[in-house]
Protein backbone atom coordinates (compact mmCIF):
# COMPACT_ATOMS: atom_id res chain seq x y z
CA UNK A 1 7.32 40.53 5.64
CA UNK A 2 9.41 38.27 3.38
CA UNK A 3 13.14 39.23 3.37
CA UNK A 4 14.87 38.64 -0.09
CA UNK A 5 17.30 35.69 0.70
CA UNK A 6 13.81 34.27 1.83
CA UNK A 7 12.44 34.13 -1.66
CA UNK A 8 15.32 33.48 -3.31
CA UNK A 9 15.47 30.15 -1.22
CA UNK A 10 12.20 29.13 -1.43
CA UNK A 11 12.57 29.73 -5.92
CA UNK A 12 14.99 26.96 -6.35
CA UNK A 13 12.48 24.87 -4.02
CA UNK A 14 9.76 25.70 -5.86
CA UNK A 15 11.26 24.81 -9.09
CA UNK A 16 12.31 21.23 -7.63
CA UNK A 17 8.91 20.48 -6.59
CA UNK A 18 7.49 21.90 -10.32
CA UNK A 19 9.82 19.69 -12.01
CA UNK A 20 8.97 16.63 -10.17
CA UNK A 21 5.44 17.19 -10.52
CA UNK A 22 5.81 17.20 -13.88
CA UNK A 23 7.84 14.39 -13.90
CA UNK A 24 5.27 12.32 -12.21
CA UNK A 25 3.04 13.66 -14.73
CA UNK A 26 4.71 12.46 -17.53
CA UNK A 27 5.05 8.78 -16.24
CA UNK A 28 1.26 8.80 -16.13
CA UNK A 29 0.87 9.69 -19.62
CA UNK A 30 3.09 7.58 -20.91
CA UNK A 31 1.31 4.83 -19.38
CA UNK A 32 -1.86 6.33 -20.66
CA UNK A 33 0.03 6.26 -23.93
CA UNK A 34 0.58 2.36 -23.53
CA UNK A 35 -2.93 1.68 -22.33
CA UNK A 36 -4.39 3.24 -25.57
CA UNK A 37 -1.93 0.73 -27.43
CA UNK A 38 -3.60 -2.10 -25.68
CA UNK A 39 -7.26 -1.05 -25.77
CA UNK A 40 -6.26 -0.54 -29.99
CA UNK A 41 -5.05 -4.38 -29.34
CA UNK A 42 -1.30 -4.20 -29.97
CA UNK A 43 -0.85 -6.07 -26.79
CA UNK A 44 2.94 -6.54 -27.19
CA UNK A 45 4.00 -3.11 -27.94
CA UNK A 46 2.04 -2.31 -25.02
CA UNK A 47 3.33 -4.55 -23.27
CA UNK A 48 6.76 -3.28 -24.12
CA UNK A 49 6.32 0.01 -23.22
CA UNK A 50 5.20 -0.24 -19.61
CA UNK A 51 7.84 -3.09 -19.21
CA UNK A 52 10.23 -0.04 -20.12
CA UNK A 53 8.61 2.41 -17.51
CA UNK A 54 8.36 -0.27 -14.82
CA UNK A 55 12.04 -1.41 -14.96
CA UNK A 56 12.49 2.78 -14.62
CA UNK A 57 10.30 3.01 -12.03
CA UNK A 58 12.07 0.24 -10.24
CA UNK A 59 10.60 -1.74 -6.50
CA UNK A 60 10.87 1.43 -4.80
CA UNK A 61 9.21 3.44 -7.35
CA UNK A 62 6.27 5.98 -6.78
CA UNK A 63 3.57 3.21 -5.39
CA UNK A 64 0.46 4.93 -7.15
CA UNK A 65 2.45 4.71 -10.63
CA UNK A 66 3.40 0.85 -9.97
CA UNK A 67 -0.01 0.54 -9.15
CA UNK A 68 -1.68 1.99 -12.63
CA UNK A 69 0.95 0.49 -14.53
CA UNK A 70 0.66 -3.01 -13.03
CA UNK A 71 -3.28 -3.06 -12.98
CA UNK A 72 -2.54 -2.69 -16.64
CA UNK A 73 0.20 -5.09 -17.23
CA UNK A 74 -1.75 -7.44 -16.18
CA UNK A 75 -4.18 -6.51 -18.83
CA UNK A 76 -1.48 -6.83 -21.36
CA UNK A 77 -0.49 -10.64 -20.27
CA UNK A 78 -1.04 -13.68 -22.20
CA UNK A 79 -0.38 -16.30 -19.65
CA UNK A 80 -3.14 -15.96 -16.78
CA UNK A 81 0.02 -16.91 -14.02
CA UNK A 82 2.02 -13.68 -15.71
CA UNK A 83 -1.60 -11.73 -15.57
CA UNK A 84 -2.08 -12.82 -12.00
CA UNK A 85 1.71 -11.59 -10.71
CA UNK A 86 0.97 -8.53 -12.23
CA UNK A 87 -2.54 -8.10 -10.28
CA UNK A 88 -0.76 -9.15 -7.07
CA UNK A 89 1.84 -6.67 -8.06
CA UNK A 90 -0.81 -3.77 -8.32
CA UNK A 91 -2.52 -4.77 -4.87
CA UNK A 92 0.92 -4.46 -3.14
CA UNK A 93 1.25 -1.35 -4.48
CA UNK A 94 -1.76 0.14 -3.63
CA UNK A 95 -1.49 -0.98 -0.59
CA UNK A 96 1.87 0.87 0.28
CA UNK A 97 -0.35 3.64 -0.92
CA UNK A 98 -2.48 2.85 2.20
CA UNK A 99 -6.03 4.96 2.43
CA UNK A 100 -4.18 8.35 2.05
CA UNK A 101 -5.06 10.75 -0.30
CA UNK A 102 -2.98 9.63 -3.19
CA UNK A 103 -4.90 6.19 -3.63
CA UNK A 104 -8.60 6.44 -4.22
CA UNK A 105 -10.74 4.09 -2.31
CA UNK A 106 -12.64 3.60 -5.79
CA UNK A 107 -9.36 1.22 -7.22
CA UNK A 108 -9.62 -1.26 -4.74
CA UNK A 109 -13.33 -2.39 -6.64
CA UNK A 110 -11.35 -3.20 -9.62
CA UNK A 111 -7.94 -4.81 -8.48
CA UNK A 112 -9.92 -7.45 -6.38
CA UNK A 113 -12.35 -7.83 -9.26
CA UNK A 114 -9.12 -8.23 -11.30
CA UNK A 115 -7.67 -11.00 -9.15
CA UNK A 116 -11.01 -12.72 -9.01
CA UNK A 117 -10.81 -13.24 -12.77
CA UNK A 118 -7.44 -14.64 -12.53
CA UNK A 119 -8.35 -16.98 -10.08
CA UNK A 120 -11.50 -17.99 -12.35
CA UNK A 121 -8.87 -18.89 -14.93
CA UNK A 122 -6.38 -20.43 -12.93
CA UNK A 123 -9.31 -23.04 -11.88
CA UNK A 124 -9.19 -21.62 -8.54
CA UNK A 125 -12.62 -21.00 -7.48
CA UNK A 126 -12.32 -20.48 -3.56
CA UNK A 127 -9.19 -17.53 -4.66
CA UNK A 128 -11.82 -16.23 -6.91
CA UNK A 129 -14.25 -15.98 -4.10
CA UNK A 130 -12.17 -14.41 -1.69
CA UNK A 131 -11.20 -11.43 -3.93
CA UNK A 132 -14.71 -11.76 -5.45
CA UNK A 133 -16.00 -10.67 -1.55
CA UNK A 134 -13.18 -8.32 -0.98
CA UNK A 135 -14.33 -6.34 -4.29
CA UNK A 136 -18.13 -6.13 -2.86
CA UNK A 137 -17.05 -5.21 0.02
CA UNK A 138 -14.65 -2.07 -1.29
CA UNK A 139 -17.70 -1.54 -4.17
CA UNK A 140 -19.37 0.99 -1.61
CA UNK A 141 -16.86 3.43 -2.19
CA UNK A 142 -17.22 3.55 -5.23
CA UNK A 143 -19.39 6.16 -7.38
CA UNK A 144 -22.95 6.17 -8.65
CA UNK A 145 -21.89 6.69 -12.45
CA UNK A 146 -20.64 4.80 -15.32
CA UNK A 147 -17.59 3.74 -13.62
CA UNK A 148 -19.02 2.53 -10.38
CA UNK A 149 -22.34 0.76 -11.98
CA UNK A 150 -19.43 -1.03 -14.52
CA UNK A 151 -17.36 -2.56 -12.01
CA UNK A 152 -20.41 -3.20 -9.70
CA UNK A 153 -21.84 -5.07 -12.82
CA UNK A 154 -18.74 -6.81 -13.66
CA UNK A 155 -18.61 -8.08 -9.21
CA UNK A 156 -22.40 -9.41 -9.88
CA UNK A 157 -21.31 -11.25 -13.42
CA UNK A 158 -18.59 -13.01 -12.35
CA UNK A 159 -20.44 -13.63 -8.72
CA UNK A 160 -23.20 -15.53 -10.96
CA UNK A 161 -20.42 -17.13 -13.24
CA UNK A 162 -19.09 -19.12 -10.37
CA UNK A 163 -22.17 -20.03 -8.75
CA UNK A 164 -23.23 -21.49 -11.90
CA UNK A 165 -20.04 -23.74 -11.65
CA UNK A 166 -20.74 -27.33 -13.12
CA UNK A 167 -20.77 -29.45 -9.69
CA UNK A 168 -20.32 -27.50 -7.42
CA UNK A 169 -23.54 -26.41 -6.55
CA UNK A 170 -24.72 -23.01 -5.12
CA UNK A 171 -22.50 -22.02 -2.19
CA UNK A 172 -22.19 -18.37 -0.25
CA UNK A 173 -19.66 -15.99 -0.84
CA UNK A 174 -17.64 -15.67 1.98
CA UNK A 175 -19.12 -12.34 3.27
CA UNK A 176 -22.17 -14.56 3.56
CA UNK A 177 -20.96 -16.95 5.48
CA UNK A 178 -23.05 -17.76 9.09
């Protein structure tokens, strides 16, 4: 049986935890807010806005939000060095998330494929590989639909861009190394 000073403990609780849900909550849609800016291509007010949430967010900030919003800060970056701190910066976070229920196996796909990229533009091939085997590897978690064959797509692409490299001839990835 629940005695009354019982429930009228666990109420204020409950409201904390209510509140901070939808706290969390609204972080995520205002970076869902900022993403829509920069699929519509203003890049700088998007920019702006999750440079607003991430200084409130702060280095010890909820790692799952510093991961969304730094996969797609990255997105927002002009300068492929500012685009590849970002990337790192999402990475680090997820992986402070570690494999627990809060970070879906399914991201890691798309933040190695992310780095890859950068590394293609940097000039950094071997980087690009790395990453490039890390997101093949990770790519079996991920699921059989729209989302899963995209990013799987996007691994083989840039997997034929660099071994089409002028000069440097065909070489395995490094999850195909003897």
């Amino acid at each position: 049986m629940i005695r009354p000073e019982q429930v009228w403990r666990s109420e204020p609780e409950a409201a904390v935890t209510e509140q901070q849900e939808a706290s969390e909550d609204a972080v995520m849609t205002r970076i869902g807010q900022a993403v829509i800016l920069l699929h519509a291509g203003d890049r700088e007010e998007a920019r702006n806005r999750l440079g607003d949430i991430w200084a409130e967010l702060g280095a010890e900030g909820d790692s799952l939000h510093r991961c969304t919003l730094a996969h797609y800060m990255a997105d927002a970056q002009d300068d492929p060095e500012d685009e590849l701190a970002w990337d790192l910066r999402a990475l680090s976070a997820a992986e402070a998330l570690g494999d627990g229920p809060l970070m879906p196996r399914g991201f890691y796909p798309s933040l190695h494929l992310s780095l890859a990229d950068d590394y293609v533009k940097l000039g950094r091939p071997e980087a690009a590989r790395v990453h490039l085997a890390r997101a093949r590897a990770a790519a079996a978690a991920l699921p059989d639909d729209g989302y899963g064959n995209g990013v799987r797509g996007a691994i083989l692409r840039l997997e034929r861009r660099l071994a089409a490299e002028p000069g440097a001839g065909p070489r395995p990835f490094p999850e195909q190394s003897p």
